[in-house]
Protein backbone atom coordinates (compact mmCIF):
# COMPACT_ATOMS: atom_id res chain seq x y z
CA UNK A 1 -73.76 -65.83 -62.02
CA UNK A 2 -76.33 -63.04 -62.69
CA UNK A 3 -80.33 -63.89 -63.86
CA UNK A 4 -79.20 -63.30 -67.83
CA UNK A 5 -76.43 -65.77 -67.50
CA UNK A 6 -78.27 -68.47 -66.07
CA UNK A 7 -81.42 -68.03 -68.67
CA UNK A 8 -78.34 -68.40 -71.44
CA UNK A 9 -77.38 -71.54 -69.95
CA UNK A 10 -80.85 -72.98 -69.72
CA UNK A 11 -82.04 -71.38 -73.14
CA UNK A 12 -78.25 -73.69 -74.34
CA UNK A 13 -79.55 -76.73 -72.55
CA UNK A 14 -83.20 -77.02 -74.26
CA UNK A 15 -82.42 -76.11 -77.83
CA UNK A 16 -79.47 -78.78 -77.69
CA UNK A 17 -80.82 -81.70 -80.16
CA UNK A 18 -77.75 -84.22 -79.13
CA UNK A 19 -78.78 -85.95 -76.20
CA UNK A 20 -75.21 -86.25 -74.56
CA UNK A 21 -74.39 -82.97 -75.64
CA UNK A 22 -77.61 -81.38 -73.79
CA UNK A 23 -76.67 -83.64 -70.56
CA UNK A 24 -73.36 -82.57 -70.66
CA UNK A 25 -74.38 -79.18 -70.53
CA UNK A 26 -76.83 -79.41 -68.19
CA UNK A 27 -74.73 -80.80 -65.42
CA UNK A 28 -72.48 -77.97 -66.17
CA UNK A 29 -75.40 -75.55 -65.41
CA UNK A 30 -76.20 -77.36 -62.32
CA UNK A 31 -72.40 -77.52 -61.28
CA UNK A 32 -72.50 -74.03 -61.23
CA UNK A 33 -75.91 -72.51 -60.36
CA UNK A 34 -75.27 -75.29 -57.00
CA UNK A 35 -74.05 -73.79 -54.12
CA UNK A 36 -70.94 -74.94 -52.21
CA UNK A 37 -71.38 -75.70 -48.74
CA UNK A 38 -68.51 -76.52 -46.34
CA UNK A 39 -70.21 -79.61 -44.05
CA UNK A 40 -67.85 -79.00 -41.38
CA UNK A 41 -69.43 -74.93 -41.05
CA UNK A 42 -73.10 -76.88 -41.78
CA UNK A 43 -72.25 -78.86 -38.82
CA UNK A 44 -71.18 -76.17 -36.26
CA UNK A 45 -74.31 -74.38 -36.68
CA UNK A 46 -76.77 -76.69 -36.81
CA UNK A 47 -75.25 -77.66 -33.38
CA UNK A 48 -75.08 -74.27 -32.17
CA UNK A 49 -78.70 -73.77 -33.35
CA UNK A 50 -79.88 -76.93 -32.03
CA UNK A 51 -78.14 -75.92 -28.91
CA UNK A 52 -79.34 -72.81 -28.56
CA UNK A 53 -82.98 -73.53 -29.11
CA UNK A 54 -82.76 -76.20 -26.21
CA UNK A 55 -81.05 -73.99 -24.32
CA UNK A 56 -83.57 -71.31 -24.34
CA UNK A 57 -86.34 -74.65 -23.24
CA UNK A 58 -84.06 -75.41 -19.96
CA UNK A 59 -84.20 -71.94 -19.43
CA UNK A 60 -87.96 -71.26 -20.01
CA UNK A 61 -88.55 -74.61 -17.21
CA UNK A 62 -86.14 -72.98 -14.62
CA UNK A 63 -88.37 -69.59 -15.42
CA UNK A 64 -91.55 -71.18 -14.84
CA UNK A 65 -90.48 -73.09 -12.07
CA UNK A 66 -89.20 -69.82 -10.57
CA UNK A 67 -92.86 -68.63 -11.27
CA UNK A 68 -94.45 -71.74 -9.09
CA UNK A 69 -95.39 -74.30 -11.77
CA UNK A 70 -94.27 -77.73 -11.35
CA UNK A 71 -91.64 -79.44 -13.12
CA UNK A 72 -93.84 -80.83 -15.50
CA UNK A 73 -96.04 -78.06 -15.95
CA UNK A 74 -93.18 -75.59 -16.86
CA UNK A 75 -92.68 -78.48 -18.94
CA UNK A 76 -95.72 -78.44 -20.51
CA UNK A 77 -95.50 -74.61 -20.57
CA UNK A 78 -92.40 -74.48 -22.47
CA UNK A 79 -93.48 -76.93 -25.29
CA UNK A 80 -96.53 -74.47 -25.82
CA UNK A 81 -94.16 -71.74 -25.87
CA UNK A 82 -92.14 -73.50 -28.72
CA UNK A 83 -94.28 -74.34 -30.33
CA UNK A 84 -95.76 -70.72 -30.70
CA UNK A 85 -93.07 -69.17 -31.23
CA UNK A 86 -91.97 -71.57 -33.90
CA UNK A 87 -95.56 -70.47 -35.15
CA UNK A 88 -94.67 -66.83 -34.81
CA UNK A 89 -91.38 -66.77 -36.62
CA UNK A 90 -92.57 -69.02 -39.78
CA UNK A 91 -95.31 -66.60 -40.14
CA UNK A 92 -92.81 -63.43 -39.99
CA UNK A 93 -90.79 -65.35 -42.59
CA UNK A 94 -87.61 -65.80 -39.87
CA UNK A 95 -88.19 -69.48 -39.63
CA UNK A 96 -86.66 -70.36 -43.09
CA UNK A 97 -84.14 -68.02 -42.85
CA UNK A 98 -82.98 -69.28 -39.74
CA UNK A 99 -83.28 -73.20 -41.24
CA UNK A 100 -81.26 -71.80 -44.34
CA UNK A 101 -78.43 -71.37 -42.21
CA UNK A 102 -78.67 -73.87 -39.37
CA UNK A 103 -79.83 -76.54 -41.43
CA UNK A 104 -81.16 -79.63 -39.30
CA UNK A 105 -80.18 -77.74 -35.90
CA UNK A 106 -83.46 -75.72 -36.42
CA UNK A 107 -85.35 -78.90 -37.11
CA UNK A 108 -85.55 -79.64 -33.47
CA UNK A 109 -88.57 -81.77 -33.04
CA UNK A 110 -91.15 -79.50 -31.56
CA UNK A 111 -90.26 -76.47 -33.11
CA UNK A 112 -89.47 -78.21 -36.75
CA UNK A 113 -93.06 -79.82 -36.46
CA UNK A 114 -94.66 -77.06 -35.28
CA UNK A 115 -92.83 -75.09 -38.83
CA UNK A 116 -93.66 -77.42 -41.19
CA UNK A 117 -97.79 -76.97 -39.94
CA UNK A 118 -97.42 -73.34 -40.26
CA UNK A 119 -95.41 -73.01 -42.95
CA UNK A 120 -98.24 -75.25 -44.55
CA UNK A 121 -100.99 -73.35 -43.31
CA UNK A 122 -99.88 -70.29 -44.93
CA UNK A 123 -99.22 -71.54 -48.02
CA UNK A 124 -102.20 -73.17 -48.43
CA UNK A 125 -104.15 -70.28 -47.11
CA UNK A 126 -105.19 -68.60 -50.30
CA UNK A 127 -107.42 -71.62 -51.60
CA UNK A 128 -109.44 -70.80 -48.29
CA UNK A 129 -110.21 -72.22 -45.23
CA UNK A 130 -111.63 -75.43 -45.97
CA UNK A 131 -109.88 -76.82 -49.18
CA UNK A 132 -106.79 -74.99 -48.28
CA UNK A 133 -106.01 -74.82 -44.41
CA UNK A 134 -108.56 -77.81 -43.87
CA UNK A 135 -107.19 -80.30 -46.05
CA UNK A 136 -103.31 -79.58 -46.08
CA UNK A 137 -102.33 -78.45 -43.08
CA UNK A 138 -100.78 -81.41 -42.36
CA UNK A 139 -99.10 -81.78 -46.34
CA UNK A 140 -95.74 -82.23 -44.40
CA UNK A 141 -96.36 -83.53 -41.04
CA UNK A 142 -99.03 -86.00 -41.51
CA UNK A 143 -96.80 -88.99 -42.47
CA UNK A 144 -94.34 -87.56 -39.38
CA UNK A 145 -97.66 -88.20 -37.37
CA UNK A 146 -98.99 -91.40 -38.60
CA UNK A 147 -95.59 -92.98 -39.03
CA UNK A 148 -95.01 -91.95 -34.78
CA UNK A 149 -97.98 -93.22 -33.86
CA UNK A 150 -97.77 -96.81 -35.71
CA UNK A 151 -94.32 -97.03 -34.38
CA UNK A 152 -95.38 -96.39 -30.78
CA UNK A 153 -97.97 -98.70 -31.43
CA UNK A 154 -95.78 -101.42 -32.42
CA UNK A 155 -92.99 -100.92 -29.65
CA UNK A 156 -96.14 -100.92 -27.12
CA UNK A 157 -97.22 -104.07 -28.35
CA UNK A 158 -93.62 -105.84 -28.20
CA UNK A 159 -93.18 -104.16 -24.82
CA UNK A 160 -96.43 -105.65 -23.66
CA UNK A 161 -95.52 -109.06 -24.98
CA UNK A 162 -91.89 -108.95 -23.71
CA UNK A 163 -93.92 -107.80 -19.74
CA UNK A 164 -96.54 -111.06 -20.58
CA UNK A 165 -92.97 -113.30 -21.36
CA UNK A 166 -91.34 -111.45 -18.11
CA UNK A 167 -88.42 -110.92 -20.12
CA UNK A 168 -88.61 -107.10 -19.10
């Protein structure tokens, strides 16, 4: 369906007066502006995705181990190195493309956090530094923040109670 097609269909939907008439034709326009996805193809490559990008993080810790750091600094090492290039590529627009087709296998934890920061710093970016960057940098992964930490915080205190109870 081309751009003159779909403006038709919308232009059909708002002038319709009839209420069940204009619904009618407005799931048809959704039916078929919606694209079809087969889950079972979603599936396979958000696992190969997902795969992949751990992959290349045991490799990066067997690289940096080979280069003298310990195991958890080449730990360390490769979460910083996720983490920018998850930075990089959502800044060279590759990020989204690569999420369009991998779907939740590019939303491994570091490197879907450390998108959704970027990808909000650079939207945000043209209302300047302070009002823009400043205040919604962390639009999308403020609640994944404060929602971690007050769980943590609650499983520490039931683990603490469960050590006081010696039932762990």
């Amino acid at each position: 369906m081309d751009d003159k097609q779909r403006k038709r269909m919308i232009h059909e939907v708002v002038k319709e007066t009839d209420t069940a008439k204009r619904d009618q034709k407005y799931n048809q326009y959704v039916e078929q502006v919606t694209p079809k996805h087969n889950p079972w193809v979603n599936i396979a490559w958000a696992f190969v995705v997902g795969g992949a990008i751990c992959t290349l993080g045991q490799v990066l810790i067997g690289l940096y181990q080979k280069l003298g750091a310990t195991k958890e600094d080449a730990a360390l090492y490769v979460t910083i190195t996720l983490i920018f290039l998850s930075a990089l590529t959502t800044g060279l627009n590759w990020y989204q493309k690569l999420t369009k087709h991998a779907g939740a296998g590019s939303v491994v934890p570091i490197t879907g956090f450390a998108n959704s920061v970027a990808a909000s710093a650079i939207e945000y970016s043209k209302e300047g530094q302070v009002f823009g960057i400043g205040c919604k940098i962390f639009t999308i992964a403020g609640p994944v923040i404060l929602y971690g930490i007050l769980t943590s915080w609650g499983l520490g205190v039931i683990y603490w109670i469960l050590k006081l109870l010696r039932v762990v």
